[in-house]
Protein backbone atom coordinates (compact mmCIF):
# COMPACT_ATOMS: atom_id res chain seq x y z
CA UNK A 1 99.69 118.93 97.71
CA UNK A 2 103.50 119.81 97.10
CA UNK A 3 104.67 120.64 93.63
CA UNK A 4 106.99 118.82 91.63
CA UNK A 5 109.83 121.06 90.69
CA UNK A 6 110.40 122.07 86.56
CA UNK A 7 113.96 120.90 87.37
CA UNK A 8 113.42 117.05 87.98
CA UNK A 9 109.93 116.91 85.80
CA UNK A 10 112.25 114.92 83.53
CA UNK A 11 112.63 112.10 85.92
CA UNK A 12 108.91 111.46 85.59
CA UNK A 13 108.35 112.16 82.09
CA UNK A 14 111.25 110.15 80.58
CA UNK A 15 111.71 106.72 80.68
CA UNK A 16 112.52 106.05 84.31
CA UNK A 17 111.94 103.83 86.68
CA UNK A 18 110.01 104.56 90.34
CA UNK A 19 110.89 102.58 93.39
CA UNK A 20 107.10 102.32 95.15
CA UNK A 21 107.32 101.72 98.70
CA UNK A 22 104.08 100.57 100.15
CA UNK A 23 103.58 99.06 103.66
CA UNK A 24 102.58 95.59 104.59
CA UNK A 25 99.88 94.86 106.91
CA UNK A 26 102.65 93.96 109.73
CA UNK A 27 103.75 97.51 108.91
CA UNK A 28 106.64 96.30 107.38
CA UNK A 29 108.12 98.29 103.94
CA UNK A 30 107.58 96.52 100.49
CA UNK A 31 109.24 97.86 97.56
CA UNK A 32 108.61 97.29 93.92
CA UNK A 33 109.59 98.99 91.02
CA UNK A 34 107.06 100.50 88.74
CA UNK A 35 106.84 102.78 85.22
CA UNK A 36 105.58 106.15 86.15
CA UNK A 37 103.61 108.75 84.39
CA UNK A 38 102.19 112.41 85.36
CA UNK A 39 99.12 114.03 85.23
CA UNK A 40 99.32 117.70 86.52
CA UNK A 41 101.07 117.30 89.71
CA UNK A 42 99.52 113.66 90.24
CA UNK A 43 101.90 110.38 90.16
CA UNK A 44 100.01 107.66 88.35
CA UNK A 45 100.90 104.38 88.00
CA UNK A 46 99.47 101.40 86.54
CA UNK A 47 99.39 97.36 88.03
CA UNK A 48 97.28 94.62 88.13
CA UNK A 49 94.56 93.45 90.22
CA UNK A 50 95.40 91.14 93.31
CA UNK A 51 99.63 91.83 93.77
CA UNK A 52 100.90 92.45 96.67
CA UNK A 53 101.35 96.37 96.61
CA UNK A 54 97.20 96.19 95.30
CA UNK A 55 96.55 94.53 98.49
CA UNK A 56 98.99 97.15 100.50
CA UNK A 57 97.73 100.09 99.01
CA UNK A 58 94.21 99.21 99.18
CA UNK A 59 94.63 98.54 103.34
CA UNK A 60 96.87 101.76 103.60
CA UNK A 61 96.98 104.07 100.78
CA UNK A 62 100.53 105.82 101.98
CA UNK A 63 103.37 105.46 99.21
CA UNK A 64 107.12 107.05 98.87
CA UNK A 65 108.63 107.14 95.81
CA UNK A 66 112.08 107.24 94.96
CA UNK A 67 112.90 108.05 91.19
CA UNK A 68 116.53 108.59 90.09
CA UNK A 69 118.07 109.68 87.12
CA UNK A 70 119.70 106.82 85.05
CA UNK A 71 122.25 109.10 83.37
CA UNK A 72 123.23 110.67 87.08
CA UNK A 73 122.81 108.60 90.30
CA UNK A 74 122.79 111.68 92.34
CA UNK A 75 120.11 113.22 90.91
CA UNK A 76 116.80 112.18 92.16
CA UNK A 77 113.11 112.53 93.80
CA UNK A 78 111.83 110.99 96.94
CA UNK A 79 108.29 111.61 96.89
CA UNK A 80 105.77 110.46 100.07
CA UNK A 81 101.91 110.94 99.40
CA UNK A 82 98.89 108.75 99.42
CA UNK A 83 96.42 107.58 96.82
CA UNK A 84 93.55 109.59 96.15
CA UNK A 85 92.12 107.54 93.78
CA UNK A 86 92.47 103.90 91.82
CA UNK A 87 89.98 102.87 88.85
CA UNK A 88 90.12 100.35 86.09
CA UNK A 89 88.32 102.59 83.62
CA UNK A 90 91.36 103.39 81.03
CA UNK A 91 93.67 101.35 82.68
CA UNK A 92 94.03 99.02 79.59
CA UNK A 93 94.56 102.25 77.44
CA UNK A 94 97.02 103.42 80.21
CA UNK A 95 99.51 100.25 80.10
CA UNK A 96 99.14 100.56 76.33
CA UNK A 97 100.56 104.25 76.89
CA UNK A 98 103.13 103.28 79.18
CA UNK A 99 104.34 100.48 77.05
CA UNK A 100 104.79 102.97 74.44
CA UNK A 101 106.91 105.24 76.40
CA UNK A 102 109.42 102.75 78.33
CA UNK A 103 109.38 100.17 75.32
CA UNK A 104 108.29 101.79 71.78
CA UNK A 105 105.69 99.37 71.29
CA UNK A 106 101.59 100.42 70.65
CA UNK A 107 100.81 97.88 72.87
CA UNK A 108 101.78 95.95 76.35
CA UNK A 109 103.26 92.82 75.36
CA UNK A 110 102.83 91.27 78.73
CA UNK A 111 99.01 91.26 78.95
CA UNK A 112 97.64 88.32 80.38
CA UNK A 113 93.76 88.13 80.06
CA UNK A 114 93.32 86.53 83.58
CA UNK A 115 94.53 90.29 85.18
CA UNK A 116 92.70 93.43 85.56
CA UNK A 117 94.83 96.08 84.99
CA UNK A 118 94.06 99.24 87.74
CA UNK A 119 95.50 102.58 87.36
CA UNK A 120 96.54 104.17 90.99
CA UNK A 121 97.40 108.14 91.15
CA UNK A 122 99.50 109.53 94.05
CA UNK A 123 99.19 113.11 95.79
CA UNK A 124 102.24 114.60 96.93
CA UNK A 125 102.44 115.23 100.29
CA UNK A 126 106.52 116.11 100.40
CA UNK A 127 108.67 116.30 97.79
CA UNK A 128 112.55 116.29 97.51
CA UNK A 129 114.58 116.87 94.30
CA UNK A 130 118.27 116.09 94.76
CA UNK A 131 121.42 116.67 92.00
């Protein structure tokens, strides 16, 4: 597992977006952005059951990452790994967190009670900080 430098921790701690590229079952890139949080030196993320980067991961559970800073364009991470591990224990509790972070509100406003939210968390396998 590679480390995610001190210097660009900020990109994944702060409110800022991630770029998740997963691959389709043609092999084919698909990219969708995503809020980001860190646990250790784990990416986590959080979705909802049945979208298309659910059904990508779950076939092939490579990812790269690409996080940049908003206040500086030329500062960024690409980050490649693969998911160790996806559950939907916590996961409500997790958007709730998330929500807080990227929009100051206790709670996700967007909950729809037909989903299943699922938290995924990424291993670094190679990690570039840039800026």
């Amino acid at each position: 597992m590679k480390t995610i430098p001190e210097s660009h921790r900020d990109l994944l701690t702060g409110v800022t977006f991630a770029h998740l590229a997963t691959l389709m079952k043609d092999g084919a890139p698909q990219v969708t952005p995503v809020w980001i949080d860190i646990d250790g030196e784990i990416v986590v993320f959080n979705t909802a059951e049945g979208r298309l980067k659910t059904r990508n991961l779950d076939r092939d559970g490579r990812v790269a990452l690409s996080i940049q800073d908003p206040q500086n364009p030329y500062r960024y991470l690409q980050i490649r790994g693969r998911v160790i591990d996806r559950t939907h224990q916590g996961a409500d509790a997790h958007i709730d967190k998330l929500a807080k972070k990227y929009l100051g509100l206790d709670a996700y406003p967007y909950r729809n009670p037909a989903e299943q939210r699922v938290v995924y968390r990424i291993e670094p396998s190679s990690v570039q900080a840039y800026g």
